[in-house]
PDB file of N, CA and C in Angstrom:
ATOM      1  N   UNK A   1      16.374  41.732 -29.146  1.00  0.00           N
ATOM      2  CA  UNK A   1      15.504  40.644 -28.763  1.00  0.00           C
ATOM      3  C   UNK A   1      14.064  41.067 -29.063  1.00  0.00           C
ATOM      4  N   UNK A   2      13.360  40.038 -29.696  1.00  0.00           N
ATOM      5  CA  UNK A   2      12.391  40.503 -29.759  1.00  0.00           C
ATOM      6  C   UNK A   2      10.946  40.332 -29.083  1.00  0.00           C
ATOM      7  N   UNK A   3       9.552  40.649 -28.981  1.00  0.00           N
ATOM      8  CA  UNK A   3       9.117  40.816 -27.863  1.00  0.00           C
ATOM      9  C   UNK A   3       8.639  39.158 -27.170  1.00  0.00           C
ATOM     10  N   UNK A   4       8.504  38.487 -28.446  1.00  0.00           N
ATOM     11  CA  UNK A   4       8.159  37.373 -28.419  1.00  0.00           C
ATOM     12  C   UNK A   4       9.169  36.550 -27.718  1.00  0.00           C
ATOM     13  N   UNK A   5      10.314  36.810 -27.861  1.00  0.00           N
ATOM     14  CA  UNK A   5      11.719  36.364 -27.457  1.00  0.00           C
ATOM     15  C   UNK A   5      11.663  36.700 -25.930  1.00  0.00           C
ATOM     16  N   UNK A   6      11.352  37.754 -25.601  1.00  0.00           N
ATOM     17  CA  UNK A   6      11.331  38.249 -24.212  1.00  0.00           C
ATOM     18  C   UNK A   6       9.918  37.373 -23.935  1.00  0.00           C
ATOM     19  N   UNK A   7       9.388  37.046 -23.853  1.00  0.00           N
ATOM     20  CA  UNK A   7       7.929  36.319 -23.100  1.00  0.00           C
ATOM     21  C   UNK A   7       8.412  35.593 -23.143  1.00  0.00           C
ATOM     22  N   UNK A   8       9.350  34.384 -23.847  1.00  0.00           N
ATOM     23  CA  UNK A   8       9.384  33.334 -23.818  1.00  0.00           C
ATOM     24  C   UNK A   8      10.625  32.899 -22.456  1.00  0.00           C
ATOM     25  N   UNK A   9      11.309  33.977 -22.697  1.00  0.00           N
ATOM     26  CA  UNK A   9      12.670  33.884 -21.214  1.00  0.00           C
ATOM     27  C   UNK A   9      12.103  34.530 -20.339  1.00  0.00           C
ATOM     28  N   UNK A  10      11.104  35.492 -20.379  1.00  0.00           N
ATOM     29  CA  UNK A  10      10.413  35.441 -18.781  1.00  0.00           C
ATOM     30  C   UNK A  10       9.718  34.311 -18.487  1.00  0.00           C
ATOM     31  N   UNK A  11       8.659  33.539 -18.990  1.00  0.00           N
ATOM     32  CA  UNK A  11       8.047  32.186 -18.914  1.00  0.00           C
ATOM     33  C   UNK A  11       8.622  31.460 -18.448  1.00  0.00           C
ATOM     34  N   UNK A  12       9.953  31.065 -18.983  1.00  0.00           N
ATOM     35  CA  UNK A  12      11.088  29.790 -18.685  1.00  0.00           C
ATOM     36  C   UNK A  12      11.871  30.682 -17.534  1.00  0.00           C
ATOM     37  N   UNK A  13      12.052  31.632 -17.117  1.00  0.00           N
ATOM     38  CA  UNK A  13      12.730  31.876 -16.033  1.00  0.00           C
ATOM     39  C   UNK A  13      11.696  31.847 -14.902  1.00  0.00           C
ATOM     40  N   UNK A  14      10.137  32.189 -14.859  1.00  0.00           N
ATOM     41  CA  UNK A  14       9.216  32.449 -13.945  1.00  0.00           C
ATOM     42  C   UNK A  14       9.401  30.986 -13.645  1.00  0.00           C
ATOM     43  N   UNK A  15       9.297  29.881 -14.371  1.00  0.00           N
ATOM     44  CA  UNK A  15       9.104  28.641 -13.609  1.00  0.00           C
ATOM     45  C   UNK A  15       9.745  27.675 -13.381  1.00  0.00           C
ATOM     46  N   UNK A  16      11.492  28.311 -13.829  1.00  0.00           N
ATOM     47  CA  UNK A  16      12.711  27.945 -13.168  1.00  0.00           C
ATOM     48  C   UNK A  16      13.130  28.968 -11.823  1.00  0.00           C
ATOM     49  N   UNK A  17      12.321  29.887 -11.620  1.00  0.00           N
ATOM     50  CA  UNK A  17      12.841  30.964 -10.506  1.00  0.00           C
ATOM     51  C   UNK A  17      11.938  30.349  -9.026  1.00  0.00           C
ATOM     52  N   UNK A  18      10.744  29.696  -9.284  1.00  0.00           N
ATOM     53  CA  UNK A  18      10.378  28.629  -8.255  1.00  0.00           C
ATOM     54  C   UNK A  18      11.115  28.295  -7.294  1.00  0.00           C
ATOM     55  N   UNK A  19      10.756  28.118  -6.182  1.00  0.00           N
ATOM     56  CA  UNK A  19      11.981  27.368  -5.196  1.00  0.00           C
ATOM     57  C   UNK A  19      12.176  25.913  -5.122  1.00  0.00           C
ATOM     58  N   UNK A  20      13.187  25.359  -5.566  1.00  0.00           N
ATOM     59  CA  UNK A  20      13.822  24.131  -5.744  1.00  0.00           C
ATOM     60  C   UNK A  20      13.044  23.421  -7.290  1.00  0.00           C
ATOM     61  N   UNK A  21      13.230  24.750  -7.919  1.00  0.00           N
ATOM     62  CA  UNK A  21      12.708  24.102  -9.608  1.00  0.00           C
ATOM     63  C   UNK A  21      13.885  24.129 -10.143  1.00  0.00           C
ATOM     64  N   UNK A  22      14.988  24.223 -10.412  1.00  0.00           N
ATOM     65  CA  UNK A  22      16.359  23.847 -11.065  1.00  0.00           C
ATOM     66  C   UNK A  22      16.777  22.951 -10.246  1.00  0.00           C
ATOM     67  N   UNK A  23      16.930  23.046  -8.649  1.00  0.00           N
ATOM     68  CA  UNK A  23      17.387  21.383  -7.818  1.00  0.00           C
ATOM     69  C   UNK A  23      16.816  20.493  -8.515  1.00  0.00           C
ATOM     70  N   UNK A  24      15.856  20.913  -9.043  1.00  0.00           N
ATOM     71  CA  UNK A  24      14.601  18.560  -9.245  1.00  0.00           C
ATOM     72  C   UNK A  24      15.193  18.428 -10.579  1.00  0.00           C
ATOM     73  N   UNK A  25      15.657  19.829 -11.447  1.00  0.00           N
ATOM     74  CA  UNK A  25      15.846  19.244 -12.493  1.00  0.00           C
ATOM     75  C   UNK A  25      17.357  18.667 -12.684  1.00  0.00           C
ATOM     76  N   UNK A  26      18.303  19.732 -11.532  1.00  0.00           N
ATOM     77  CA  UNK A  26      19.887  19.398 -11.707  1.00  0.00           C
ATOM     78  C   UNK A  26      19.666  17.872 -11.225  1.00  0.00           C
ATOM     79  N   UNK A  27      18.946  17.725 -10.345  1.00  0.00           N
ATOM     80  CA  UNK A  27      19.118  16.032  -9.845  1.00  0.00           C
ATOM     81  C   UNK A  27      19.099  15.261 -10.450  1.00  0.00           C
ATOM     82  N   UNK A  28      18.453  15.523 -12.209  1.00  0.00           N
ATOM     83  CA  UNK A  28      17.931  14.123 -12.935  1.00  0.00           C
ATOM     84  C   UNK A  28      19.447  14.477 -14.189  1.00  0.00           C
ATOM     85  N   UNK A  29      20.158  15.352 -13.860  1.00  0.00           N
ATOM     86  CA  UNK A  29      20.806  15.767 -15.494  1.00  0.00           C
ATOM     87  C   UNK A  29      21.653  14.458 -15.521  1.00  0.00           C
ATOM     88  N   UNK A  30      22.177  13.554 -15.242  1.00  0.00           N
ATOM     89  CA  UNK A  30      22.481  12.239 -15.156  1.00  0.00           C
ATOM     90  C   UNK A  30      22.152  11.913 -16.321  1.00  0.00           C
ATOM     91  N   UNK A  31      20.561  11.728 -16.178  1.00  0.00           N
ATOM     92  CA  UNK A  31      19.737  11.069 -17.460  1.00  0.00           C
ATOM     93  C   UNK A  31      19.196   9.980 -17.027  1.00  0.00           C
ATOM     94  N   UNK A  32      19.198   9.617 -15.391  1.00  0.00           N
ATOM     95  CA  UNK A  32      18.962   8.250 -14.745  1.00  0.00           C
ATOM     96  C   UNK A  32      17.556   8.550 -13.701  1.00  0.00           C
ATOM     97  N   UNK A  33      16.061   7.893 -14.167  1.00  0.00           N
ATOM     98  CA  UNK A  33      15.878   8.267 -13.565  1.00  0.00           C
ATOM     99  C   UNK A  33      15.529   7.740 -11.892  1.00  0.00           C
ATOM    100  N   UNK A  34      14.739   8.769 -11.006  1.00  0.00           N
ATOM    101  CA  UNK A  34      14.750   8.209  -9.962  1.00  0.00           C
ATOM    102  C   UNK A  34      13.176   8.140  -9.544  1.00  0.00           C
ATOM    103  N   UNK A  35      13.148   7.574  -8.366  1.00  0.00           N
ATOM    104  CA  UNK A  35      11.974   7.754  -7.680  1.00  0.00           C
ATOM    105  C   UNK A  35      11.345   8.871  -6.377  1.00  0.00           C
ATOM    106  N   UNK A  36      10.145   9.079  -6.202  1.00  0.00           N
ATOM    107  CA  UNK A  36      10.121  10.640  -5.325  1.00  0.00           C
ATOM    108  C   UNK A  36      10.842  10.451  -4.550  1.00  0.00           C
ATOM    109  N   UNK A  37      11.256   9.637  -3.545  1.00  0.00           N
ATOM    110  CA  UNK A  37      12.034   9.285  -2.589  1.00  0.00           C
ATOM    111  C   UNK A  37      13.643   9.660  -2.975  1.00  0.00           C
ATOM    112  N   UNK A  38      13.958   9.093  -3.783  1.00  0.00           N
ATOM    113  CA  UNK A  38      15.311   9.605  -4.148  1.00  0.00           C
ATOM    114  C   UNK A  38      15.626  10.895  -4.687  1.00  0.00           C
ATOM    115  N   UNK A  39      14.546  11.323  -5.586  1.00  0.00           N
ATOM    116  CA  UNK A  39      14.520  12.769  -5.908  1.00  0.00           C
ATOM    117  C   UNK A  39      14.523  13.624  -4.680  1.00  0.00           C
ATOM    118  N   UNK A  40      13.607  13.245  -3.902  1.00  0.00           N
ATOM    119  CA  UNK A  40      13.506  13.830  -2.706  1.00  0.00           C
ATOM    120  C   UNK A  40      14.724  14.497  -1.804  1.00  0.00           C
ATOM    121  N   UNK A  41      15.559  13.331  -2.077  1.00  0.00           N
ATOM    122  CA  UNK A  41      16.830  13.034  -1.261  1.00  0.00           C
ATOM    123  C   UNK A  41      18.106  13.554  -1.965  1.00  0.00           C
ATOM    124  N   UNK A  42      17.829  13.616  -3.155  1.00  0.00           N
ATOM    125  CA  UNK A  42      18.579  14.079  -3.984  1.00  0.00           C
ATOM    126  C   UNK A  42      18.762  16.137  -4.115  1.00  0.00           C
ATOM    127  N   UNK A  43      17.567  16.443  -3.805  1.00  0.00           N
ATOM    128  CA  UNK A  43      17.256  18.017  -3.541  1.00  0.00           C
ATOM    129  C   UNK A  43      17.674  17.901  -2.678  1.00  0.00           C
ATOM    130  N   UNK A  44      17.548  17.823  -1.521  1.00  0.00           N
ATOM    131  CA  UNK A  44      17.501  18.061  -0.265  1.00  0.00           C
ATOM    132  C   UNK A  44      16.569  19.146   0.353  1.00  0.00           C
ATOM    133  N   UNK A  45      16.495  19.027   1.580  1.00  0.00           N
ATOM    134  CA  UNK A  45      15.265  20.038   2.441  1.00  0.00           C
ATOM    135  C   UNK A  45      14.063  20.204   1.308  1.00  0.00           C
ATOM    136  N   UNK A  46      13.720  19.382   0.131  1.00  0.00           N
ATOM    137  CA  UNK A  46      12.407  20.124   0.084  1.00  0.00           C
ATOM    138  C   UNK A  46      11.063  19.051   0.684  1.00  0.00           C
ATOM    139  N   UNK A  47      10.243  20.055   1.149  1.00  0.00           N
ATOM    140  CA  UNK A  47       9.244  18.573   1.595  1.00  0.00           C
ATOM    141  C   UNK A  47       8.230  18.250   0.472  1.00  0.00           C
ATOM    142  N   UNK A  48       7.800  17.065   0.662  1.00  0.00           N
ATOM    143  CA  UNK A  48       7.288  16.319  -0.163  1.00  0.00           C
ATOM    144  C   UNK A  48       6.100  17.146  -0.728  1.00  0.00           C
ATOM    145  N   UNK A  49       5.380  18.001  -0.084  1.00  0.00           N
ATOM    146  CA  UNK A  49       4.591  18.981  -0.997  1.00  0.00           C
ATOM    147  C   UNK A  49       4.838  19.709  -2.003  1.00  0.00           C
ATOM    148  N   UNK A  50       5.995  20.113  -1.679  1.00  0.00           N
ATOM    149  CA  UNK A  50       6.881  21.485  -2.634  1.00  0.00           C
ATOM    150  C   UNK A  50       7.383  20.408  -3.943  1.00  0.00           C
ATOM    151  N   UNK A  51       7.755  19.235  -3.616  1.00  0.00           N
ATOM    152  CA  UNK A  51       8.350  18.120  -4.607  1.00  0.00           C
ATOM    153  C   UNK A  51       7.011  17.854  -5.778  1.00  0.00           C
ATOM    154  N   UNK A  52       5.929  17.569  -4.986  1.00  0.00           N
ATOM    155  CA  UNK A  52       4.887  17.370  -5.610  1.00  0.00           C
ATOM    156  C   UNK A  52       4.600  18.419  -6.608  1.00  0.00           C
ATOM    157  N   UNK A  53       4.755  19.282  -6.024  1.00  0.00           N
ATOM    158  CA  UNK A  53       4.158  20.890  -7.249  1.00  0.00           C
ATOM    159  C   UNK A  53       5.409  21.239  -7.697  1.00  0.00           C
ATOM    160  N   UNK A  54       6.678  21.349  -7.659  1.00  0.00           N
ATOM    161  CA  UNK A  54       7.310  21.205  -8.908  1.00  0.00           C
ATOM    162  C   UNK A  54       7.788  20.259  -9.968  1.00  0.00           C
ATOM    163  N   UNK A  55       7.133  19.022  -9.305  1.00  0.00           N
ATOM    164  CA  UNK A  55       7.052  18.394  -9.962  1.00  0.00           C
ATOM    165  C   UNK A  55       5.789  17.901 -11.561  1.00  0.00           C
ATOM    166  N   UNK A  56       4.309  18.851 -10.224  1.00  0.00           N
ATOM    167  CA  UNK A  56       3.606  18.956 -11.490  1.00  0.00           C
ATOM    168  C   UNK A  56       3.693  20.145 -12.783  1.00  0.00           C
ATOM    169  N   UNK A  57       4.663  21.105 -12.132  1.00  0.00           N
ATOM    170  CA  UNK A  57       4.617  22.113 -13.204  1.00  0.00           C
ATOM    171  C   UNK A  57       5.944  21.907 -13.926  1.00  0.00           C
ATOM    172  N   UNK A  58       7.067  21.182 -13.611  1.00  0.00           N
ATOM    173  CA  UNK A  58       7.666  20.709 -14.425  1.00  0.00           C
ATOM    174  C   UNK A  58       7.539  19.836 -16.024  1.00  0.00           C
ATOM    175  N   UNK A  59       6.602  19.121 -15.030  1.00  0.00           N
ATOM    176  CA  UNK A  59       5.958  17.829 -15.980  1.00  0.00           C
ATOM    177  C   UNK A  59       4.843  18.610 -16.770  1.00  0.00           C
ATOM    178  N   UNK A  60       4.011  19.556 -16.673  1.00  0.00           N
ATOM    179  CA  UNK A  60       3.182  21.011 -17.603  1.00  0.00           C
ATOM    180  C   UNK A  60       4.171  21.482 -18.450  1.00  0.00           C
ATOM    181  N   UNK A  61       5.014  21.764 -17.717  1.00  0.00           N
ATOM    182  CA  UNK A  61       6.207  22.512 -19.113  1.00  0.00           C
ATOM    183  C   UNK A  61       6.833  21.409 -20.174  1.00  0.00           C
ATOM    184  N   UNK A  62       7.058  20.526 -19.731  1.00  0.00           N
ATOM    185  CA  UNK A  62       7.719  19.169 -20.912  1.00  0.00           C
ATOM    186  C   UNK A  62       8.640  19.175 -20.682  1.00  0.00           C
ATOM    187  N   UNK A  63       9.385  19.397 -19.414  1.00  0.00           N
ATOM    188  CA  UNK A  63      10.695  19.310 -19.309  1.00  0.00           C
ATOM    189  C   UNK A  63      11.141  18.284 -18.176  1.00  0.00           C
ATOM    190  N   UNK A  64      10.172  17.339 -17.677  1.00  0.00           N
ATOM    191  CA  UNK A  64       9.925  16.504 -16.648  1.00  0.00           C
ATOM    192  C   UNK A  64       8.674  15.408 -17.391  1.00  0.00           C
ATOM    193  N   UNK A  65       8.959  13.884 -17.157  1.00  0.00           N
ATOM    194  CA  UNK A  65       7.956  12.661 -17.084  1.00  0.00           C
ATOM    195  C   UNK A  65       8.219  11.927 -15.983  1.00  0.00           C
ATOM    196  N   UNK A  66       7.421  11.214 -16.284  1.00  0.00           N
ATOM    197  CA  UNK A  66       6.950  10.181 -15.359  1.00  0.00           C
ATOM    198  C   UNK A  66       7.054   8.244 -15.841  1.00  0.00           C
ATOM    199  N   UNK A  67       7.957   8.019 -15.482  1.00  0.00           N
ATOM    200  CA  UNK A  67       7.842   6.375 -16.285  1.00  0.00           C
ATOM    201  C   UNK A  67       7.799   5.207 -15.200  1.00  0.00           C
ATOM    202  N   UNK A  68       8.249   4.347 -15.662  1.00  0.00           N
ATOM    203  CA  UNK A  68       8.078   2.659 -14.466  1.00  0.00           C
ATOM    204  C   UNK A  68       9.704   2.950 -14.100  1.00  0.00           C
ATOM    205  N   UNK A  69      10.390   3.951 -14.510  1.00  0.00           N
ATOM    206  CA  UNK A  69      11.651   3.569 -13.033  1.00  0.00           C
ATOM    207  C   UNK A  69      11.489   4.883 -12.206  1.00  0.00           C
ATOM    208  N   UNK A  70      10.497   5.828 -12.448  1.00  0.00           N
ATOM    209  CA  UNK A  70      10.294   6.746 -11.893  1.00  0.00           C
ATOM    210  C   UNK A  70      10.335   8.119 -12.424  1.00  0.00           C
ATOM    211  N   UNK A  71      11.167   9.463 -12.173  1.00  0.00           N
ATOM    212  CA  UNK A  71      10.512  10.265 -13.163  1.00  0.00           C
ATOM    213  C   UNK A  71      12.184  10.796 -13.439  1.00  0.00           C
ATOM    214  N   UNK A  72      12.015  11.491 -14.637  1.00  0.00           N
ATOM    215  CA  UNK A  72      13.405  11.811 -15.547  1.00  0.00           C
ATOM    216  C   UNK A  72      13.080  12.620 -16.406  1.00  0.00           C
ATOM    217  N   UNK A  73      13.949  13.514 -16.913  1.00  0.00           N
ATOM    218  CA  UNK A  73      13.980  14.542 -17.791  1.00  0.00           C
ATOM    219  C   UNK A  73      13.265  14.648 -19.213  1.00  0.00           C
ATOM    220  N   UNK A  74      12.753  14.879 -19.835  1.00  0.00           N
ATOM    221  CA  UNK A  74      12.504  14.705 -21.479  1.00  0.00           C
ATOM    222  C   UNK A  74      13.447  15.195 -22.395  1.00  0.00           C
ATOM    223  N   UNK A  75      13.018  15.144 -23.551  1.00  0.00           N
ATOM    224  CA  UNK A  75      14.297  15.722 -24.194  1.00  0.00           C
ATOM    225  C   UNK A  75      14.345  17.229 -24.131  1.00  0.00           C
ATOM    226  N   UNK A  76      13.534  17.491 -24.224  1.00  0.00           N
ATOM    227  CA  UNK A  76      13.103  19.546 -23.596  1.00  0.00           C
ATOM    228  C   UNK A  76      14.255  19.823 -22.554  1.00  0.00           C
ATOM    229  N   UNK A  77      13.963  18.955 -21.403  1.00  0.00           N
ATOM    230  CA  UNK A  77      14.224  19.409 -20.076  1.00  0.00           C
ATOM    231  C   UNK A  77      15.896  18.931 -20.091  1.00  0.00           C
ATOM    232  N   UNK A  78      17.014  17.561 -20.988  1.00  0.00           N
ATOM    233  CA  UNK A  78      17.834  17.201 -20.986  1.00  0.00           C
ATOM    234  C   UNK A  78      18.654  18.768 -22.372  1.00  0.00           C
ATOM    235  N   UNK A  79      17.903  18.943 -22.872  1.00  0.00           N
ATOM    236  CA  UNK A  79      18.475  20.474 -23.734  1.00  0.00           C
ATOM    237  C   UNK A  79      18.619  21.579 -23.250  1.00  0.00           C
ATOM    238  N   UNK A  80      17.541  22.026 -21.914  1.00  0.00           N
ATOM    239  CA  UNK A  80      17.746  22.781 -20.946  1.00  0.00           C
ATOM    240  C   UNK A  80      19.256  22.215 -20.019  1.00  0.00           C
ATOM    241  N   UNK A  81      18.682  21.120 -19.694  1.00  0.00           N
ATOM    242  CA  UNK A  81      20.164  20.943 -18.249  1.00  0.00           C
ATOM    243  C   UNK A  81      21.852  21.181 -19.280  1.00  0.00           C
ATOM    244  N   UNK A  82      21.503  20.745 -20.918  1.00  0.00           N
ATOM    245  CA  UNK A  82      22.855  20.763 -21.292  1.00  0.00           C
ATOM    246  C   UNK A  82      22.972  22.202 -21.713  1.00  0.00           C
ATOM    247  N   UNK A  83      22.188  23.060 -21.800  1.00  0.00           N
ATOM    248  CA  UNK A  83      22.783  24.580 -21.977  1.00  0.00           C
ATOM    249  C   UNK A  83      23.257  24.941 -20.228  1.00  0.00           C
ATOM    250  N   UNK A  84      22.457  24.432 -19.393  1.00  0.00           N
ATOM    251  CA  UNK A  84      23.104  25.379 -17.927  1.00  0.00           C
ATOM    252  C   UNK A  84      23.878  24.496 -17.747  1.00  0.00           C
ATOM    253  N   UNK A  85      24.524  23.707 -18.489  1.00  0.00           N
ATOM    254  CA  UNK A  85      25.927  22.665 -17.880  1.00  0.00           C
ATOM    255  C   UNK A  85      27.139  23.950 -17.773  1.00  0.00           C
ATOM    256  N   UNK A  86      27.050  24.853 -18.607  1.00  0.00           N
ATOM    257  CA  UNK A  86      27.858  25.749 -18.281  1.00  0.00           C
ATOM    258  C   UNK A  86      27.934  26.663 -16.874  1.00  0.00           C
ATOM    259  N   UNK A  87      27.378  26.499 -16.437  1.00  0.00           N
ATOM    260  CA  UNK A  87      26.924  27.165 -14.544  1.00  0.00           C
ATOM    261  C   UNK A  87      27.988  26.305 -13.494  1.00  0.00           C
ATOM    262  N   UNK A  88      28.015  25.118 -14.313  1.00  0.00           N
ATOM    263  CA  UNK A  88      28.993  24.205 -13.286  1.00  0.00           C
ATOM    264  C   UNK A  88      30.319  24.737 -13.350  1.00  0.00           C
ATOM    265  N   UNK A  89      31.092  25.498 -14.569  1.00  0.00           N
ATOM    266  CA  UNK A  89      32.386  25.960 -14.624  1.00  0.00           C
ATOM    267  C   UNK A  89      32.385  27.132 -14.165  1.00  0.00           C
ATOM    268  N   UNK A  90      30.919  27.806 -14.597  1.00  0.00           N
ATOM    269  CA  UNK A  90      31.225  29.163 -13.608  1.00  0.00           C
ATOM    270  C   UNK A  90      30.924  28.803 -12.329  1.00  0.00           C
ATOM    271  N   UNK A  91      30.283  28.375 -11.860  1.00  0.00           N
ATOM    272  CA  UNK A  91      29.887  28.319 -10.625  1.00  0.00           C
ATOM    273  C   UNK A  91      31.369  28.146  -9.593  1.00  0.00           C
ATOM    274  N   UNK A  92      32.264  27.208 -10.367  1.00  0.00           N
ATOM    275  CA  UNK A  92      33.408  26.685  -9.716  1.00  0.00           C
ATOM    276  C   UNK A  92      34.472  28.174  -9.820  1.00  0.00           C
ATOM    277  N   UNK A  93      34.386  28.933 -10.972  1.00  0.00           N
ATOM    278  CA  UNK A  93      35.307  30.080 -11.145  1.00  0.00           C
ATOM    279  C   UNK A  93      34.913  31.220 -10.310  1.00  0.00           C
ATOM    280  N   UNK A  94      33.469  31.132  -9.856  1.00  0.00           N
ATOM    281  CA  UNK A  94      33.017  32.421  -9.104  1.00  0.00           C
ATOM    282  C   UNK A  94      32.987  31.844  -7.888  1.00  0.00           C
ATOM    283  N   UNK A  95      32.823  30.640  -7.172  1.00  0.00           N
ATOM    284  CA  UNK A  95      33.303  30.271  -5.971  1.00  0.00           C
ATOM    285  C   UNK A  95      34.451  30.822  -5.444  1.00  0.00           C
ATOM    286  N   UNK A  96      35.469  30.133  -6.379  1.00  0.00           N
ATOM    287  CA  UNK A  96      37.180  30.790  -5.908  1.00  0.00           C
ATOM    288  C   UNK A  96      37.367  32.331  -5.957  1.00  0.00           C
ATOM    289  N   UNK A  97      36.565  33.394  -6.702  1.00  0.00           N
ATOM    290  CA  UNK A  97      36.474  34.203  -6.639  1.00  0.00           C
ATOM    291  C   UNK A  97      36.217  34.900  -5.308  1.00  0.00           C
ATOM    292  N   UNK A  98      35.238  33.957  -4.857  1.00  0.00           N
ATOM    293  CA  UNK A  98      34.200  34.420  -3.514  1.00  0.00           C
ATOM    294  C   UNK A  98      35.241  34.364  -2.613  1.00  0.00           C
ATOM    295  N   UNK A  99      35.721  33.381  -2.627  1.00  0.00           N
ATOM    296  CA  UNK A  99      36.861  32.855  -1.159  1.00  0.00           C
ATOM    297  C   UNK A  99      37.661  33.669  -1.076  1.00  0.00           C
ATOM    298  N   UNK A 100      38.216  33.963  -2.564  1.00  0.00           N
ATOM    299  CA  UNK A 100      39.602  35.540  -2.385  1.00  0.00           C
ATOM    300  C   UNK A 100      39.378  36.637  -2.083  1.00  0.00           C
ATOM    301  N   UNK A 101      37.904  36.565  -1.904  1.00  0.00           N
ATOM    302  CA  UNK A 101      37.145  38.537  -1.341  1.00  0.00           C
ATOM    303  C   UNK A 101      37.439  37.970  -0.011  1.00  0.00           C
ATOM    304  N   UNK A 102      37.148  36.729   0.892  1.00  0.00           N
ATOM    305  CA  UNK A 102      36.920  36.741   2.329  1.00  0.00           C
ATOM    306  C   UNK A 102      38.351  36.812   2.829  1.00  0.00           C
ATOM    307  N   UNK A 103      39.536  36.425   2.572  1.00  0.00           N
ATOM    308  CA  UNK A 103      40.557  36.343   3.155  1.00  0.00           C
ATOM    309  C   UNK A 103      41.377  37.860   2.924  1.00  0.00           C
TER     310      UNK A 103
END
């Protein structure tokens, strides 16, 4: 990897490693968008401040807009959600994993 390569996945991980900066974005991978209220509701527990500022540094990176049905992914941010679509199969394979350590 090269060094340029490495700045660029620390960058994109520093401001996906945020707290509830992959929730705002898993909420929109639909492709539908919503309004703060529903986004809101859609994260869950974050308060409307924390929504606000990842929402503005989302929308800084290009991976988040803003339109008349409310705000939704760009194509940046819909190329991001379809590479971590793969997290959903692991996520489900390392769950069941988890459960067979507790019993």
């Amino acid at each position: 990897m090269s060094a340029k390569d490495s700045v660029a996945i620390s960058q994109l991980l520093g401001l996906l490693e945020a707290r509830y900066a992959i929730r705002v974005l898993w909420a929109l991978r639909d492709g539908h968008s919503q309004t703060f209220r529903l986004l809101q509701d859609s994260v869950g527990g974050i308060t409307p401040n924390t929504l606000n500022t990842r929402i503005k540094e989302l929308r800084e990176a290009g991976l988040m807009t803003h339109g008349s049905d409310g705000y939704a992914v760009t194509v940046a941010g819909a190329d991001l959600l379809k590479r971590l679509g793969d997290l959903q199969a692991f996520a489900t394979k390392w769950s069941a994993g988890q459960a067979k350590k507790l019993k």
